[in-house]
PDB file of N, CA and C in Angstrom:
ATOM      1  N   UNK A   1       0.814  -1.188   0.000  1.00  0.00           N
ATOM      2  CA  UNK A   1       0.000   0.000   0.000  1.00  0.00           C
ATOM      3  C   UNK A   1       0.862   1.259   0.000  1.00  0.00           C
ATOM      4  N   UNK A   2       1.894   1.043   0.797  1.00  0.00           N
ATOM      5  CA  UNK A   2       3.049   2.153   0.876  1.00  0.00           C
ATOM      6  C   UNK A   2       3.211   2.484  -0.570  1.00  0.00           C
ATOM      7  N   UNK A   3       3.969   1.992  -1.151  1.00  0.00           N
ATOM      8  CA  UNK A   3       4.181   1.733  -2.575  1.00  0.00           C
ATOM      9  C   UNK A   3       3.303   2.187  -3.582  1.00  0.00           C
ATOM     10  N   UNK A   4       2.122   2.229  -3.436  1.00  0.00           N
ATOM     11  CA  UNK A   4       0.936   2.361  -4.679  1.00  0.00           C
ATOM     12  C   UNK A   4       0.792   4.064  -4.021  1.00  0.00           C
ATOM     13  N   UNK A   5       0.759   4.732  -2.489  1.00  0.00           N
ATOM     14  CA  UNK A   5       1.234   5.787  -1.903  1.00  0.00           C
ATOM     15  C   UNK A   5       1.707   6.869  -2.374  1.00  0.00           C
ATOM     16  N   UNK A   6       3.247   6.092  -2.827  1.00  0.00           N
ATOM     17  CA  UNK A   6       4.506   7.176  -2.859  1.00  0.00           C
ATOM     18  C   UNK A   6       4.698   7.668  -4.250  1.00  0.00           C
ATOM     19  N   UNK A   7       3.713   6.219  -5.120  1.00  0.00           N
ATOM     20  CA  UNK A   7       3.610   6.499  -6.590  1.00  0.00           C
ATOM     21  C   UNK A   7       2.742   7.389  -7.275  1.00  0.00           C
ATOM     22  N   UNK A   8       1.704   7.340  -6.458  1.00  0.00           N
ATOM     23  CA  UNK A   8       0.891   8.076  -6.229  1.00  0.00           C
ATOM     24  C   UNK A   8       1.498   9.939  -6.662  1.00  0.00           C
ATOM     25  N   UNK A   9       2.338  10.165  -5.322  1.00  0.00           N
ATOM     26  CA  UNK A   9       2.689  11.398  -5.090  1.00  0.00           C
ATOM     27  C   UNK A   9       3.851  11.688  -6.057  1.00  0.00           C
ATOM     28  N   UNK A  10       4.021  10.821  -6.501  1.00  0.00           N
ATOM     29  CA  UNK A  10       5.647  11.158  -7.848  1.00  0.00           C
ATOM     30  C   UNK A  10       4.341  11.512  -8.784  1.00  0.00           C
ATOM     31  N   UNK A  11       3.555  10.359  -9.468  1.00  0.00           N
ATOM     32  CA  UNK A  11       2.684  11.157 -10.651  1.00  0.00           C
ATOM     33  C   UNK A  11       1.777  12.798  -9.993  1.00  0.00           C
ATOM     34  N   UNK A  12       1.589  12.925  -9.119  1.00  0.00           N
ATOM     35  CA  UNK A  12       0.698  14.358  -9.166  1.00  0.00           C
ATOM     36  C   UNK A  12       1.882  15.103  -8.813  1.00  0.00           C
ATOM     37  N   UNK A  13       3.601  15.164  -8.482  1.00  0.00           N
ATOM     38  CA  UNK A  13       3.856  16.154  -8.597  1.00  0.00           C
ATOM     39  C   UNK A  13       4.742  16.689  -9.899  1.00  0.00           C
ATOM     40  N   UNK A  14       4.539  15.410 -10.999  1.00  0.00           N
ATOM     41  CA  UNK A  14       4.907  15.208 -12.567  1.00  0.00           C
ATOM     42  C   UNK A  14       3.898  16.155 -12.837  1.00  0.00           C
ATOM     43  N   UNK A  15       2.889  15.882 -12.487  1.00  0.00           N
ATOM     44  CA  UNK A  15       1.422  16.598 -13.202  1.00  0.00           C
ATOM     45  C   UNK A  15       1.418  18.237 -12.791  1.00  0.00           C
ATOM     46  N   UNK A  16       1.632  18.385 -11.749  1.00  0.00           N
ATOM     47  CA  UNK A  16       2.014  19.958 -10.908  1.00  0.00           C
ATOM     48  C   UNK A  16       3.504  20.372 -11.496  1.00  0.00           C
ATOM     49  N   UNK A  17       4.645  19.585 -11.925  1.00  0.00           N
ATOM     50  CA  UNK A  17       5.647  20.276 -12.719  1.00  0.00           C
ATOM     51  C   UNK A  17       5.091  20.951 -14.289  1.00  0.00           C
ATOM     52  N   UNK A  18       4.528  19.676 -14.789  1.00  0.00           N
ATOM     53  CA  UNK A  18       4.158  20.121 -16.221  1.00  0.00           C
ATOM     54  C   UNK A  18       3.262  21.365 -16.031  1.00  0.00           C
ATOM     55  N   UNK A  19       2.448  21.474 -15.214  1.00  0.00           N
ATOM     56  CA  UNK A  19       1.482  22.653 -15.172  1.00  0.00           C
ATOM     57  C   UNK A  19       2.475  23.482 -14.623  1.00  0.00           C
ATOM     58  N   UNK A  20       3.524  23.836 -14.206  1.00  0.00           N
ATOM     59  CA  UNK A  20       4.128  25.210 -13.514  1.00  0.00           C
ATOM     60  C   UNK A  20       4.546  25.389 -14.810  1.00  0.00           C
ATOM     61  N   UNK A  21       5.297  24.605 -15.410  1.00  0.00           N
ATOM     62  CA  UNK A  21       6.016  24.731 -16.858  1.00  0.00           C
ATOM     63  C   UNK A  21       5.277  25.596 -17.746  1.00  0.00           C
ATOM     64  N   UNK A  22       4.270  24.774 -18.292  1.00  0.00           N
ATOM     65  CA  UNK A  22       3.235  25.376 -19.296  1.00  0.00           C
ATOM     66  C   UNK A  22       3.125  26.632 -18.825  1.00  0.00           C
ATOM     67  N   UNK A  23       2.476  27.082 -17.464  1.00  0.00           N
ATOM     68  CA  UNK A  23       1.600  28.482 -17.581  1.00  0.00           C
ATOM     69  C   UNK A  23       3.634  29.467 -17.034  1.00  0.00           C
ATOM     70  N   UNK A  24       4.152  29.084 -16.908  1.00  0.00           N
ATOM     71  CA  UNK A  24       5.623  29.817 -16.590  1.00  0.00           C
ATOM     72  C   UNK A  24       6.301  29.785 -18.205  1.00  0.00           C
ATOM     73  N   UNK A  25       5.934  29.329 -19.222  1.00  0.00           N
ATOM     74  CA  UNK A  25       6.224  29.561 -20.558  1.00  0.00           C
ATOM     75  C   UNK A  25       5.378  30.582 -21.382  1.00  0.00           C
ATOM     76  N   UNK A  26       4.186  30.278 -20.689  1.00  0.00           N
ATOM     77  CA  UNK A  26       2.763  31.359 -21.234  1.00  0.00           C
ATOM     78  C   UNK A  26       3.273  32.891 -20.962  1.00  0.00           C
ATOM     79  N   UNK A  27       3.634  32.446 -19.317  1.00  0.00           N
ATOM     80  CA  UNK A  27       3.806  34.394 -18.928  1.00  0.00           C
ATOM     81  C   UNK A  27       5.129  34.763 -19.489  1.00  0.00           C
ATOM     82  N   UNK A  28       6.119  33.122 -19.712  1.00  0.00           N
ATOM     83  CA  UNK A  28       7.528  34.361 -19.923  1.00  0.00           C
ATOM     84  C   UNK A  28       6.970  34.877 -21.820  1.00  0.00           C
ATOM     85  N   UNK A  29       6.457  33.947 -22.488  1.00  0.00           N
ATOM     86  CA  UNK A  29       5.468  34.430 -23.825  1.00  0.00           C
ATOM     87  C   UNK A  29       5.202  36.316 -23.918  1.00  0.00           C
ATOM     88  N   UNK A  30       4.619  36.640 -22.370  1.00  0.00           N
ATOM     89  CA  UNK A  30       3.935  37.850 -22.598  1.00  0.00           C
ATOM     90  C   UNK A  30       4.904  38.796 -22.860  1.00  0.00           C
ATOM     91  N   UNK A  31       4.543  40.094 -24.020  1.00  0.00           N
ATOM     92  CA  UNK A  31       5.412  40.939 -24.368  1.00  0.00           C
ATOM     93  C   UNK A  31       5.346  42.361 -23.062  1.00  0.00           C
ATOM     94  N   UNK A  32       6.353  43.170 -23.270  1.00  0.00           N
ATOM     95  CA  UNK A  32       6.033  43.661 -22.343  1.00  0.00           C
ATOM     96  C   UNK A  32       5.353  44.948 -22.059  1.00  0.00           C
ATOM     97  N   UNK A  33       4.514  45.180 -23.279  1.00  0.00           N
ATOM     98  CA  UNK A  33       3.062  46.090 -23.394  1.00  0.00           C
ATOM     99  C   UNK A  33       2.376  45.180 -22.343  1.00  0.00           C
ATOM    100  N   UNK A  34       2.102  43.846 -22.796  1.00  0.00           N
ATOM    101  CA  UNK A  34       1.009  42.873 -22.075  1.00  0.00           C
ATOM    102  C   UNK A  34       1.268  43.127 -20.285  1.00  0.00           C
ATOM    103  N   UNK A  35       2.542  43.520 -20.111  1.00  0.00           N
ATOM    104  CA  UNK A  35       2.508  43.067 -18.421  1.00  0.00           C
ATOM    105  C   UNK A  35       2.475  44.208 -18.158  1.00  0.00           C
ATOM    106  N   UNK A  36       2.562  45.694 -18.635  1.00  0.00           N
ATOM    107  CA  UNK A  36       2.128  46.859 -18.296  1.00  0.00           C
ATOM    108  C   UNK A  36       0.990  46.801 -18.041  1.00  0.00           C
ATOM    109  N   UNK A  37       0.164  46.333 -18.594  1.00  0.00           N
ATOM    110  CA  UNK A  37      -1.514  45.999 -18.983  1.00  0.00           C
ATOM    111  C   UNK A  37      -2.028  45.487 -17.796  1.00  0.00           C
ATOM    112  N   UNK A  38      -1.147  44.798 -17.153  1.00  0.00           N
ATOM    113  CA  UNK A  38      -1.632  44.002 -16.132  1.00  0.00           C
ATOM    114  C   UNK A  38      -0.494  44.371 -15.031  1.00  0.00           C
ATOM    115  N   UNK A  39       0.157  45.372 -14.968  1.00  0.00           N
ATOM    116  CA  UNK A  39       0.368  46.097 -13.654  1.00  0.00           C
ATOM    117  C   UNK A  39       1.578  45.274 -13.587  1.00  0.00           C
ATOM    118  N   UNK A  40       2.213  44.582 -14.093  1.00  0.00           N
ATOM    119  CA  UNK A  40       3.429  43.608 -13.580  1.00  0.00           C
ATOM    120  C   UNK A  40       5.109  43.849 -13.952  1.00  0.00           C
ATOM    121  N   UNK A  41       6.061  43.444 -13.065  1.00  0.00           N
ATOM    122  CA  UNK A  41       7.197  43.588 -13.811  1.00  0.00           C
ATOM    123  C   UNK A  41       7.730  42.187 -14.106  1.00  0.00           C
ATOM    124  N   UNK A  42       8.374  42.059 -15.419  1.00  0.00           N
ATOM    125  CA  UNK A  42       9.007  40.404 -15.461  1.00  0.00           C
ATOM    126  C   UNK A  42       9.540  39.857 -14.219  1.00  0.00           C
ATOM    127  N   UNK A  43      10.058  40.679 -13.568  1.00  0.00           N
ATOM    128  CA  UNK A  43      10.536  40.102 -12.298  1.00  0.00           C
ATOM    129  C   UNK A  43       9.586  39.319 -11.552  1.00  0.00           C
ATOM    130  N   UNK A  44       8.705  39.709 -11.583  1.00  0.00           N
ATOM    131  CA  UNK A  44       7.534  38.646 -10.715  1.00  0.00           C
ATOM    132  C   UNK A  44       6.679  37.704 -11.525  1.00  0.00           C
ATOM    133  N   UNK A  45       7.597  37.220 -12.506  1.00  0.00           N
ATOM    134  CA  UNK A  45       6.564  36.142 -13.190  1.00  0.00           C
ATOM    135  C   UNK A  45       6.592  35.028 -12.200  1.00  0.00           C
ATOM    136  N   UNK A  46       8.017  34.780 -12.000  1.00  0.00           N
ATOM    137  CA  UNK A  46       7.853  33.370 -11.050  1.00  0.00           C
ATOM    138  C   UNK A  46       6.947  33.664  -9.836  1.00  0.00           C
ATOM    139  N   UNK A  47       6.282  34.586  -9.315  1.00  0.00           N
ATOM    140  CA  UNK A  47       5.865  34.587  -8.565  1.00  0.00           C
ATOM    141  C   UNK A  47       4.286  34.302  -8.572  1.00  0.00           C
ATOM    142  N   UNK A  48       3.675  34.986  -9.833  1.00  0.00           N
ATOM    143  CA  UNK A  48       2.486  34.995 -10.506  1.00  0.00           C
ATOM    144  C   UNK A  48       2.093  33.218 -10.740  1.00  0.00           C
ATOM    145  N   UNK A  49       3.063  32.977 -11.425  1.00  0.00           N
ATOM    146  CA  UNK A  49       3.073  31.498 -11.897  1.00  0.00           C
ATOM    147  C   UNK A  49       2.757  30.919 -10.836  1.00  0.00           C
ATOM    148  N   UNK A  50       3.674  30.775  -9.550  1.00  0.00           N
ATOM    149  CA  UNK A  50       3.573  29.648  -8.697  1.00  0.00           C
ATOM    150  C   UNK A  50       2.110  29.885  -7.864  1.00  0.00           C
ATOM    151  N   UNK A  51       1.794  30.977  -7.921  1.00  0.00           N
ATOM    152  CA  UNK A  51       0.516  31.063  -7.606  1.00  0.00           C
ATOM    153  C   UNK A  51      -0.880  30.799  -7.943  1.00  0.00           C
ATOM    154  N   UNK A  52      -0.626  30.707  -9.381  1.00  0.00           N
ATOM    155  CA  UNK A  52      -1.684  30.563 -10.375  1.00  0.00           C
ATOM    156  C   UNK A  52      -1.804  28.868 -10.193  1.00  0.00           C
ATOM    157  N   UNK A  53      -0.697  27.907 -10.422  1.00  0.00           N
ATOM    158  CA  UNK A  53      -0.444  26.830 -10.088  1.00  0.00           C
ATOM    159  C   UNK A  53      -0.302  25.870  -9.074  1.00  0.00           C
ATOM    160  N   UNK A  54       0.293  26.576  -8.553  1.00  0.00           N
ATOM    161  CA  UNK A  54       0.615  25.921  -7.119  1.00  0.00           C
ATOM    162  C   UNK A  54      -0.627  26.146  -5.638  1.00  0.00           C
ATOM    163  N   UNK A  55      -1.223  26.700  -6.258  1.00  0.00           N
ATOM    164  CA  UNK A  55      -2.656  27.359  -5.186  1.00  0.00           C
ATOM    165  C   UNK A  55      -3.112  25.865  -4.530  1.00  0.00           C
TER     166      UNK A  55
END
């Protein structure tokens, strides 16, 4: 049971990498009219991201 457990938690945090990835490729994507637009400096993408994701 341990085992079926721990495997468990390796695939959902495969699944939670690929999703930080994707939407942390989306924002580094945005030009930087777009993050004026939305009040932001590149500096805080990683921050945006892990939030959007990691919630």
């Amino acid at each position: 049971m341990i085992l079926f457990s721990g495997l468990a938690e390796l695939i959902e945090r495969g699944r939670r990498m690929r999703a930080y990835t994707k939407a942390r490729n989306e924002a580094e994507a945005m030009t930087d009219a777009d993050l004026a637009d939305a009040g932001l400096k590149r500096w805080q993408l990683g921050h945006v991201t892990r939030v959007r994701v990691l919630r």
